[in-house]
PDB file of N, CA and C in Angstrom:
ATOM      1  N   UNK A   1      -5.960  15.839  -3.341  1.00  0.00           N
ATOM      2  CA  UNK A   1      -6.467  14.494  -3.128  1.00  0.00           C
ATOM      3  C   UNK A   1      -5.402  13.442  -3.442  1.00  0.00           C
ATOM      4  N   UNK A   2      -4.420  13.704  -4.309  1.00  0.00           N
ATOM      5  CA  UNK A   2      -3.577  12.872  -4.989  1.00  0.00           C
ATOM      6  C   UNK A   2      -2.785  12.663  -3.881  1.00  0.00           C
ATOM      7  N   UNK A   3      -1.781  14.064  -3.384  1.00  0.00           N
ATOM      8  CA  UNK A   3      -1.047  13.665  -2.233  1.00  0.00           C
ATOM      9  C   UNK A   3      -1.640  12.682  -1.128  1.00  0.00           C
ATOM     10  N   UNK A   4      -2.841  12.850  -0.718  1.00  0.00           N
ATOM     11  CA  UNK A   4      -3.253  12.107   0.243  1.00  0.00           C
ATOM     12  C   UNK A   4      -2.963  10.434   0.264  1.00  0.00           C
ATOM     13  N   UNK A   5      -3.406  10.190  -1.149  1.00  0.00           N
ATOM     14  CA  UNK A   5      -3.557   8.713  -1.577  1.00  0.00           C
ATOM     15  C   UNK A   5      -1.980   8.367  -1.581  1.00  0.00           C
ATOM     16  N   UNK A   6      -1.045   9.424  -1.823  1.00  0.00           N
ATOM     17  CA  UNK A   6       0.202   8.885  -1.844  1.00  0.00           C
ATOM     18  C   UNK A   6       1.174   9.062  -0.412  1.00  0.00           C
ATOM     19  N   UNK A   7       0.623   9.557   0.907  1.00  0.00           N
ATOM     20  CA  UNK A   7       0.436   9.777   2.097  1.00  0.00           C
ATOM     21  C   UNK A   7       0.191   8.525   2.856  1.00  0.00           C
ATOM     22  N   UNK A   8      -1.195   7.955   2.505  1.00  0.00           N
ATOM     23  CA  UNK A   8      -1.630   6.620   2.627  1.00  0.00           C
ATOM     24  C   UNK A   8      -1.015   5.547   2.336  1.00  0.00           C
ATOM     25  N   UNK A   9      -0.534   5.661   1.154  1.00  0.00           N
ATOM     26  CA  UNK A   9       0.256   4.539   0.503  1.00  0.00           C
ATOM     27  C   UNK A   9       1.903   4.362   1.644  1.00  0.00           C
ATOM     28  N   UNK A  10       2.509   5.438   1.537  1.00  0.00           N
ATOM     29  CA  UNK A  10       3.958   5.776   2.302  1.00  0.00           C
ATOM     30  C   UNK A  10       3.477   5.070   3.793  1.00  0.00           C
ATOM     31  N   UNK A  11       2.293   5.708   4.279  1.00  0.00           N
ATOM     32  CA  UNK A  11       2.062   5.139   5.981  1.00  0.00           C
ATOM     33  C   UNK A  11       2.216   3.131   5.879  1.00  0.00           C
ATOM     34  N   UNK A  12       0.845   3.113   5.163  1.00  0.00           N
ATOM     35  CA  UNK A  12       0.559   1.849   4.892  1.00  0.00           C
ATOM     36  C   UNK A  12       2.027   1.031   5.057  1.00  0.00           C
ATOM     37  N   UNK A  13       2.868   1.449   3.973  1.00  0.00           N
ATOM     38  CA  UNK A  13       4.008   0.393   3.628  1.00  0.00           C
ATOM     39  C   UNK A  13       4.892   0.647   4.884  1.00  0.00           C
ATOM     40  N   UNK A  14       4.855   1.486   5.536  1.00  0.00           N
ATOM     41  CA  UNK A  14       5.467   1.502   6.571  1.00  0.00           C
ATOM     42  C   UNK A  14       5.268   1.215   8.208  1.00  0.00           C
ATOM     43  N   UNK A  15       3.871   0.881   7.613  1.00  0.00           N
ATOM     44  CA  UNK A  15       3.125   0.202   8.809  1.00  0.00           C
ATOM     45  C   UNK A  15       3.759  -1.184   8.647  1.00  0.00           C
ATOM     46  N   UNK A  16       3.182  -1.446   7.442  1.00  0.00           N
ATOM     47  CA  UNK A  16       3.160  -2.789   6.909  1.00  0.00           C
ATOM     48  C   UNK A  16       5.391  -3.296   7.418  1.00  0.00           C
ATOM     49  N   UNK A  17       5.534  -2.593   7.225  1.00  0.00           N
ATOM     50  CA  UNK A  17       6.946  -2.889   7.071  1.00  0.00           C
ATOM     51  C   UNK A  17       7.612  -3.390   8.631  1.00  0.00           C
ATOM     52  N   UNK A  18       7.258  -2.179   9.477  1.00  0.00           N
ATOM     53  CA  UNK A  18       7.550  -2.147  11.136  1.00  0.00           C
ATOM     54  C   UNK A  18       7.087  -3.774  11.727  1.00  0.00           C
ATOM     55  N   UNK A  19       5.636  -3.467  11.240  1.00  0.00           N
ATOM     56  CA  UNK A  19       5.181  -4.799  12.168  1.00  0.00           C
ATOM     57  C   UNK A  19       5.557  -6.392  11.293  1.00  0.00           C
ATOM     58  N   UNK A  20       6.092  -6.584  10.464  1.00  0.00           N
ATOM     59  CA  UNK A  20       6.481  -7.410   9.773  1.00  0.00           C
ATOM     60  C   UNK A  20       7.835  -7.843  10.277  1.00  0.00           C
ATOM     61  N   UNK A  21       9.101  -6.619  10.453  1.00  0.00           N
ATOM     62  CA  UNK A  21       9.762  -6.496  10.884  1.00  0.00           C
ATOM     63  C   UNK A  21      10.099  -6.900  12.716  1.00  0.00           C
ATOM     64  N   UNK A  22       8.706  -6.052  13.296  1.00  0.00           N
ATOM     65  CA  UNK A  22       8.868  -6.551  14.617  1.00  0.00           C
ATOM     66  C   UNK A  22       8.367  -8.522  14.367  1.00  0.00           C
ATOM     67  N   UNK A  23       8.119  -8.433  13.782  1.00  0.00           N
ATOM     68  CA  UNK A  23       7.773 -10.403  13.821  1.00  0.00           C
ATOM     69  C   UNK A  23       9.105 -11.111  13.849  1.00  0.00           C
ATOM     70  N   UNK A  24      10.068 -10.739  12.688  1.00  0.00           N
ATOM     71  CA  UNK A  24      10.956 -11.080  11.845  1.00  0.00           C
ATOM     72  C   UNK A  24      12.038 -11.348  13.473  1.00  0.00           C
ATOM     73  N   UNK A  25      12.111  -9.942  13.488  1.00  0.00           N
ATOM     74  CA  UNK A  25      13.194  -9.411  14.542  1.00  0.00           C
ATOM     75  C   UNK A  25      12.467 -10.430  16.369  1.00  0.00           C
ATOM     76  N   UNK A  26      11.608 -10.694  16.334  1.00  0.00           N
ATOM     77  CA  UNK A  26      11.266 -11.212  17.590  1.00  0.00           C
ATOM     78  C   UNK A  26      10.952 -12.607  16.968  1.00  0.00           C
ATOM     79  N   UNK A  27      11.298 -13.160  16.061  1.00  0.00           N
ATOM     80  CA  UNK A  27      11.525 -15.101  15.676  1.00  0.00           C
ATOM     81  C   UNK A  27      13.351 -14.766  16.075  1.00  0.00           C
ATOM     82  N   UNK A  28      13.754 -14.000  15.237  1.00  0.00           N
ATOM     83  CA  UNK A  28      15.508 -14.452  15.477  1.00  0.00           C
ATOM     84  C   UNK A  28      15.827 -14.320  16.883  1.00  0.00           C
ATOM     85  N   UNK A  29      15.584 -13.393  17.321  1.00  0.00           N
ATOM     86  CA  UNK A  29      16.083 -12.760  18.608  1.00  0.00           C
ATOM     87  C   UNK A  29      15.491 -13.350  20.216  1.00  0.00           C
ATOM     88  N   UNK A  30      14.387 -13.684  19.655  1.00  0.00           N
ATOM     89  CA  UNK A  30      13.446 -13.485  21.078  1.00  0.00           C
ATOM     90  C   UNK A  30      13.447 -12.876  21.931  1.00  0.00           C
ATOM     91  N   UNK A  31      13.862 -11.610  21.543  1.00  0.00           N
ATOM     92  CA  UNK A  31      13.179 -10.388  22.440  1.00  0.00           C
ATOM     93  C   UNK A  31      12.409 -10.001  21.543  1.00  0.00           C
ATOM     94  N   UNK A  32      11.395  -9.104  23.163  1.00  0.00           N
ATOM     95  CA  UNK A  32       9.924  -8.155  22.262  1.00  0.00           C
ATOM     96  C   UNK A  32      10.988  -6.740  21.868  1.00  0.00           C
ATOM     97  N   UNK A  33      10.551  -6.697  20.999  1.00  0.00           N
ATOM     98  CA  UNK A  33      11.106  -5.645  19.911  1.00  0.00           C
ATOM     99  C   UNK A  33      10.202  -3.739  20.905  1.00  0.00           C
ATOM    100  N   UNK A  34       9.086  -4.142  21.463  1.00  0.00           N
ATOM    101  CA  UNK A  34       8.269  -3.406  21.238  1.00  0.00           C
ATOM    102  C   UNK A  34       8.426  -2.690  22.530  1.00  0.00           C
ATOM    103  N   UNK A  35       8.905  -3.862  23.052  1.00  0.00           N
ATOM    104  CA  UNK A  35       9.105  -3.128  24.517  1.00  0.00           C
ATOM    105  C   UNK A  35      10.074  -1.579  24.578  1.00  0.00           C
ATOM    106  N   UNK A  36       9.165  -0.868  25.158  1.00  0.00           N
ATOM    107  CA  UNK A  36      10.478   0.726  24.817  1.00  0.00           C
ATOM    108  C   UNK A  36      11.243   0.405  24.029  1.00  0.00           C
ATOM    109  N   UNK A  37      10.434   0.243  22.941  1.00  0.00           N
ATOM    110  CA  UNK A  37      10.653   0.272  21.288  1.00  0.00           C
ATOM    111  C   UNK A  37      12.508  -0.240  21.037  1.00  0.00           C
ATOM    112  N   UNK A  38      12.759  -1.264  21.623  1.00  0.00           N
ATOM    113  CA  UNK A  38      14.207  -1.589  21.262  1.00  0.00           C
ATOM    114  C   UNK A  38      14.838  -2.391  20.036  1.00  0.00           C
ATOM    115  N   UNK A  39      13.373  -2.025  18.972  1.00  0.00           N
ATOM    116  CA  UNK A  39      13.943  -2.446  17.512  1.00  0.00           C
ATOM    117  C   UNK A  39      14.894  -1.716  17.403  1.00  0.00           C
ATOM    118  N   UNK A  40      15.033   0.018  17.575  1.00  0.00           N
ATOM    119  CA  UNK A  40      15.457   0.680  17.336  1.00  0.00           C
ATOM    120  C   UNK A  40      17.065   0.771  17.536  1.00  0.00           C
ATOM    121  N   UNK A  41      17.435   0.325  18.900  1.00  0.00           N
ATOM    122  CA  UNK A  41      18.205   0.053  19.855  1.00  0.00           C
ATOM    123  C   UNK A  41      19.482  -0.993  19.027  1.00  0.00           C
ATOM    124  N   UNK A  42      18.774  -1.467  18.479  1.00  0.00           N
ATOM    125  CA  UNK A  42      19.739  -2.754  17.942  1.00  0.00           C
ATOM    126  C   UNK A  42      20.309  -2.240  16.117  1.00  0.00           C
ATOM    127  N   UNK A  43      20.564  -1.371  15.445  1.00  0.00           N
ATOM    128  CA  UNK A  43      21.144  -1.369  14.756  1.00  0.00           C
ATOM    129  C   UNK A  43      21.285  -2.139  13.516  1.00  0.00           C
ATOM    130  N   UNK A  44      22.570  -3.043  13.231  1.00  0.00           N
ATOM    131  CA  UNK A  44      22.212  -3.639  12.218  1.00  0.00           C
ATOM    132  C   UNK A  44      21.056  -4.474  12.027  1.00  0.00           C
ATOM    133  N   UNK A  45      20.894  -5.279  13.156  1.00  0.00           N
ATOM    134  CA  UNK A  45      19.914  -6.467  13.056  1.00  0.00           C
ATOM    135  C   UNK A  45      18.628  -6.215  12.529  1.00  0.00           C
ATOM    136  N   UNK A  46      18.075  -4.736  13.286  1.00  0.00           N
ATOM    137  CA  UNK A  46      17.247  -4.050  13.205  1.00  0.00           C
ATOM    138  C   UNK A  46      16.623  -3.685  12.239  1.00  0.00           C
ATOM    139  N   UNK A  47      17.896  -3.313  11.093  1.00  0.00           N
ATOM    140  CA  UNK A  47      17.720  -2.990   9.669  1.00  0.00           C
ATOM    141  C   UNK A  47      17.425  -4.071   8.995  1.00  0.00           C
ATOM    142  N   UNK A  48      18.098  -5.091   8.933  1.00  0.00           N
ATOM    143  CA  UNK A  48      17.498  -6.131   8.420  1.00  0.00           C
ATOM    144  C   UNK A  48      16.705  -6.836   9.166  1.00  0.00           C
ATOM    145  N   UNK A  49      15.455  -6.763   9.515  1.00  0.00           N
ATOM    146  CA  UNK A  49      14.453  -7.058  10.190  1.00  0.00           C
ATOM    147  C   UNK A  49      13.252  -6.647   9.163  1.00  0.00           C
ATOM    148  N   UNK A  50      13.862  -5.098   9.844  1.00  0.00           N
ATOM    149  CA  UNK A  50      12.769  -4.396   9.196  1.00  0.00           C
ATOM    150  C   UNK A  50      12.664  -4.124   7.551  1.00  0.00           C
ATOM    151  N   UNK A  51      13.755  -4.586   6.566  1.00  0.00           N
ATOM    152  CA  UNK A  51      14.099  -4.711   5.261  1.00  0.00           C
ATOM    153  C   UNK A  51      13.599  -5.608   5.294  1.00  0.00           C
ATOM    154  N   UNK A  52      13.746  -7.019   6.128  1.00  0.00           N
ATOM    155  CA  UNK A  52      12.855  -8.519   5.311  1.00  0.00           C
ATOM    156  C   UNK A  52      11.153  -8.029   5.703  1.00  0.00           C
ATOM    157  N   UNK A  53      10.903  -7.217   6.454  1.00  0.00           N
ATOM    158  CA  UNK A  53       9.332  -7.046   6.792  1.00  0.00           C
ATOM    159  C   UNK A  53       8.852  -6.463   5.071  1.00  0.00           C
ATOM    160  N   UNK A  54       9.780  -5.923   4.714  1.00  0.00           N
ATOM    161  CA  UNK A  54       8.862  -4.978   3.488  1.00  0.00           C
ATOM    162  C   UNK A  54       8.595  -5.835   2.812  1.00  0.00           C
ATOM    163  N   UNK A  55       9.089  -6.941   2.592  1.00  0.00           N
ATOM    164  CA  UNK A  55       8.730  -7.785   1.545  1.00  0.00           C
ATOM    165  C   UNK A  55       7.068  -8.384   1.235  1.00  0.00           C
ATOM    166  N   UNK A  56       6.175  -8.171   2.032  1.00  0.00           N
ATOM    167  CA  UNK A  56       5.048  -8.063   2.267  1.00  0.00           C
ATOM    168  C   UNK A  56       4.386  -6.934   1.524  1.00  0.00           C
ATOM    169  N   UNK A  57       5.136  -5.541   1.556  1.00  0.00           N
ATOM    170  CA  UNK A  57       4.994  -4.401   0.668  1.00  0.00           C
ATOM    171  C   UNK A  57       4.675  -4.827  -0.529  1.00  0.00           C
ATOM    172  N   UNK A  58       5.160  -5.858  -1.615  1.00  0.00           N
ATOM    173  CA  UNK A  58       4.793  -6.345  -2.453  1.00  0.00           C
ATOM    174  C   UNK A  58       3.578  -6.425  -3.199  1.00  0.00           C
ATOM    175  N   UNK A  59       2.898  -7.228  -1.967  1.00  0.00           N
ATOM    176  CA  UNK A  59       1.782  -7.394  -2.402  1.00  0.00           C
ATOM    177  C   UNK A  59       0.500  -6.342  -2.142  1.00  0.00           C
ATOM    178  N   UNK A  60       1.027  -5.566  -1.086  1.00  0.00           N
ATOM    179  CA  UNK A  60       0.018  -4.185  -0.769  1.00  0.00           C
ATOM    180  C   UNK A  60       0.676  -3.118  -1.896  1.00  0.00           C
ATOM    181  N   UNK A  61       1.606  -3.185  -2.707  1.00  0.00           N
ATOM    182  CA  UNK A  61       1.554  -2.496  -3.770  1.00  0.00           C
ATOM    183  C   UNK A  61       0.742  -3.092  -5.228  1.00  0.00           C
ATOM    184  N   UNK A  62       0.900  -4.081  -5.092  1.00  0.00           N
ATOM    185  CA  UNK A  62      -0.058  -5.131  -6.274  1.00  0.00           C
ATOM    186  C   UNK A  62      -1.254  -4.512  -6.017  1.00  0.00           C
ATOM    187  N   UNK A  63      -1.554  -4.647  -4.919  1.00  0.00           N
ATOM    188  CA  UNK A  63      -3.089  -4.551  -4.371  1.00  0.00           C
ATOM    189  C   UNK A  63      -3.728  -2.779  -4.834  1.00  0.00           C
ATOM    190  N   UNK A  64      -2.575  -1.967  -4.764  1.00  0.00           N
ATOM    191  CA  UNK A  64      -2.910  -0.411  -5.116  1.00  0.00           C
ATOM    192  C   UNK A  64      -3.093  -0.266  -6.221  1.00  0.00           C
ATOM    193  N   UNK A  65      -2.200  -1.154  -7.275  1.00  0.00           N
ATOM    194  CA  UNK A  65      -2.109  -1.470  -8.727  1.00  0.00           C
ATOM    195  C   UNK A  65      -3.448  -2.221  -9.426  1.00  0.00           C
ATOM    196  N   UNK A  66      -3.969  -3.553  -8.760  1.00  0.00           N
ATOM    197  CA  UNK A  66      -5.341  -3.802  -9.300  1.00  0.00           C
ATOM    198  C   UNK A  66      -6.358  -3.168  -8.679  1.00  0.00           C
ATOM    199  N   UNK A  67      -6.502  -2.151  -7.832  1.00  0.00           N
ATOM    200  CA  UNK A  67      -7.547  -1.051  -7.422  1.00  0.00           C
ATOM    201  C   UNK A  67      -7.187   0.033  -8.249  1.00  0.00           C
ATOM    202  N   UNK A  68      -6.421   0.272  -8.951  1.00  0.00           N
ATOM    203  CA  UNK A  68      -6.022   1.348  -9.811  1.00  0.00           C
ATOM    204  C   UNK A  68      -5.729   2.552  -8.995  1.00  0.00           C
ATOM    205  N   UNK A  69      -5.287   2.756  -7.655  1.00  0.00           N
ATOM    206  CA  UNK A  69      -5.091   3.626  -6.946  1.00  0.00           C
ATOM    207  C   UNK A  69      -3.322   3.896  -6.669  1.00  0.00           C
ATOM    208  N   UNK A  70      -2.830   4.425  -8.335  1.00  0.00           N
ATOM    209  CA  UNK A  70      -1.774   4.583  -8.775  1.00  0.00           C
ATOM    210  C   UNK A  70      -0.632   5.628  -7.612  1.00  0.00           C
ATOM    211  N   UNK A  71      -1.450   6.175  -7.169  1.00  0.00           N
ATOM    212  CA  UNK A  71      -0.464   7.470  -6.275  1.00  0.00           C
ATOM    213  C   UNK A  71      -0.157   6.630  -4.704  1.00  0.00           C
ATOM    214  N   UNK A  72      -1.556   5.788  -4.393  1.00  0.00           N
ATOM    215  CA  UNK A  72      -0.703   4.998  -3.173  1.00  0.00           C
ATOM    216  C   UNK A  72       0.314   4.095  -3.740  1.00  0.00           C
ATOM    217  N   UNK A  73       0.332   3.722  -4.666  1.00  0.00           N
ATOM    218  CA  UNK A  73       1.428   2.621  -5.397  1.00  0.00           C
ATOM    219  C   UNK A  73       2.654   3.601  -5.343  1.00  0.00           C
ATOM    220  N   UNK A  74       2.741   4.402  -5.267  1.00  0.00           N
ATOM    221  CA  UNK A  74       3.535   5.039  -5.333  1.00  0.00           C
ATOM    222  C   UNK A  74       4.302   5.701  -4.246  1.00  0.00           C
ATOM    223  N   UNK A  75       3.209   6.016  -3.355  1.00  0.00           N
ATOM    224  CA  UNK A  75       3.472   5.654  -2.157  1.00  0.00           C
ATOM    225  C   UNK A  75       4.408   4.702  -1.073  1.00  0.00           C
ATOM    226  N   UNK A  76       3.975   3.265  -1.584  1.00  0.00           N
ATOM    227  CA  UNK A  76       4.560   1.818  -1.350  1.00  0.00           C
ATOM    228  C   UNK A  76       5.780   2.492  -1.865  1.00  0.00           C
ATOM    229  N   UNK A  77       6.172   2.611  -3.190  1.00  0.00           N
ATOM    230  CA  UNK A  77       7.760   2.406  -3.411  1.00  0.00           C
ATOM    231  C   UNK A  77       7.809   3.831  -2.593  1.00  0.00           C
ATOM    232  N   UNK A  78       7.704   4.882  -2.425  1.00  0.00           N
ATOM    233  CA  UNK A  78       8.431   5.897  -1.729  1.00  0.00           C
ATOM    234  C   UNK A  78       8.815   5.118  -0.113  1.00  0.00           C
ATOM    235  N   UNK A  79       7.672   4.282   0.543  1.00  0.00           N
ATOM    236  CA  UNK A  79       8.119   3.406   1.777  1.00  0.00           C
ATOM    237  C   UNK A  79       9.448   2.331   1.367  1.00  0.00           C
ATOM    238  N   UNK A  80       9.651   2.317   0.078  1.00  0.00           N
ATOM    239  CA  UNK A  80      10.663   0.858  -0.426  1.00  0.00           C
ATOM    240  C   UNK A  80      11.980   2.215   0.011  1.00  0.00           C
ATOM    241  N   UNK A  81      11.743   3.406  -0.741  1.00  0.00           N
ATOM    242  CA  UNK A  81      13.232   4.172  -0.818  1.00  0.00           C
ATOM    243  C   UNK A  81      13.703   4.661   0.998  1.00  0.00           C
ATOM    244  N   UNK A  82      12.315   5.003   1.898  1.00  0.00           N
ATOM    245  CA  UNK A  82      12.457   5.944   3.308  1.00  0.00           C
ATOM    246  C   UNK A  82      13.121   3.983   3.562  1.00  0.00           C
ATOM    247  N   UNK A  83      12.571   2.846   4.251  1.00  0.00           N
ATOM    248  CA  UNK A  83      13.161   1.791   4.650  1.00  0.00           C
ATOM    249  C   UNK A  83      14.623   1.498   3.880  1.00  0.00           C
ATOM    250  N   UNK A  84      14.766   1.853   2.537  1.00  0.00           N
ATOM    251  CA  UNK A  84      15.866   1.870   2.592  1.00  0.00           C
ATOM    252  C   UNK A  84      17.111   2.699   2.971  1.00  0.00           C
ATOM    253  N   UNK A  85      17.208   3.741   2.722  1.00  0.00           N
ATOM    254  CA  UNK A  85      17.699   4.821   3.463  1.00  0.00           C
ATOM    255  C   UNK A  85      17.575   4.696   4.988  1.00  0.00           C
ATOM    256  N   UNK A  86      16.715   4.383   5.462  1.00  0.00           N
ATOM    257  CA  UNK A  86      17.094   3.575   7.109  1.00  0.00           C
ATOM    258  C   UNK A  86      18.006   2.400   7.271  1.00  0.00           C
ATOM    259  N   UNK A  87      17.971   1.503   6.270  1.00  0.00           N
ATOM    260  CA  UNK A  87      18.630   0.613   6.293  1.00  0.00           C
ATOM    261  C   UNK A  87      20.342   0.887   6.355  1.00  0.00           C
ATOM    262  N   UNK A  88      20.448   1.909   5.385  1.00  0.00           N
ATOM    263  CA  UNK A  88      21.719   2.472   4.920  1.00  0.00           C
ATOM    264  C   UNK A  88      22.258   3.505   5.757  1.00  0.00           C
ATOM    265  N   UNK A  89      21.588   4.278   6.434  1.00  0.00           N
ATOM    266  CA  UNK A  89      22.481   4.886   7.450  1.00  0.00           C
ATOM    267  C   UNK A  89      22.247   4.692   8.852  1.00  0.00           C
ATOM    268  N   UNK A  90      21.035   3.824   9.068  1.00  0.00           N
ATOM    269  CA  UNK A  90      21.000   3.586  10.566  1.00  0.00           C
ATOM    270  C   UNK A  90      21.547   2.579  11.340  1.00  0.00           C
TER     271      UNK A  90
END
């Protein structure tokens, strides 16, 4: 059951992160990001897009923290380390 909640948590922040990111990345750029997915396509920019999206992660980890649902919190930061490690070699 534990893994699950910390399954949830990892998706979540990485939901949370993408579409934050596609916002971020389609104010600077004005292209749709989404179109045959060409966040991907773009590299650095990309990374930092999708690094300023997590910042939203924040507060959906707060949020796991006053529900006391400690393993998705945990989750969230495992989405802080996978976005970063994208950041860093992609």
């Amino acid at each position: 059951m534990n893994i699950l909640k910390l399954i949830l948590g990892t998706l979540l922040g990485l939901i949370v992160s993408f579409v934050f990111g596609c916002f971020v990345f389609r104010f600077l750029t004005s292209i749709d990001p989404l179109e045959d997915l060409n966040i991907l396509n773009y590299g650095a920019l990309s990374g930092r897009a999708i690094s300023i999206g997590a910042i939203p992660n924040i507060g959906l980890f707060y949020l796991f923290l006053n529900k006391e649902n400690y393993y998705s919190a945990r989750g969230v930061i495992l989405s802080f380390i996978i976005i970063g490690l994208f950041v860093l070699f992609g």
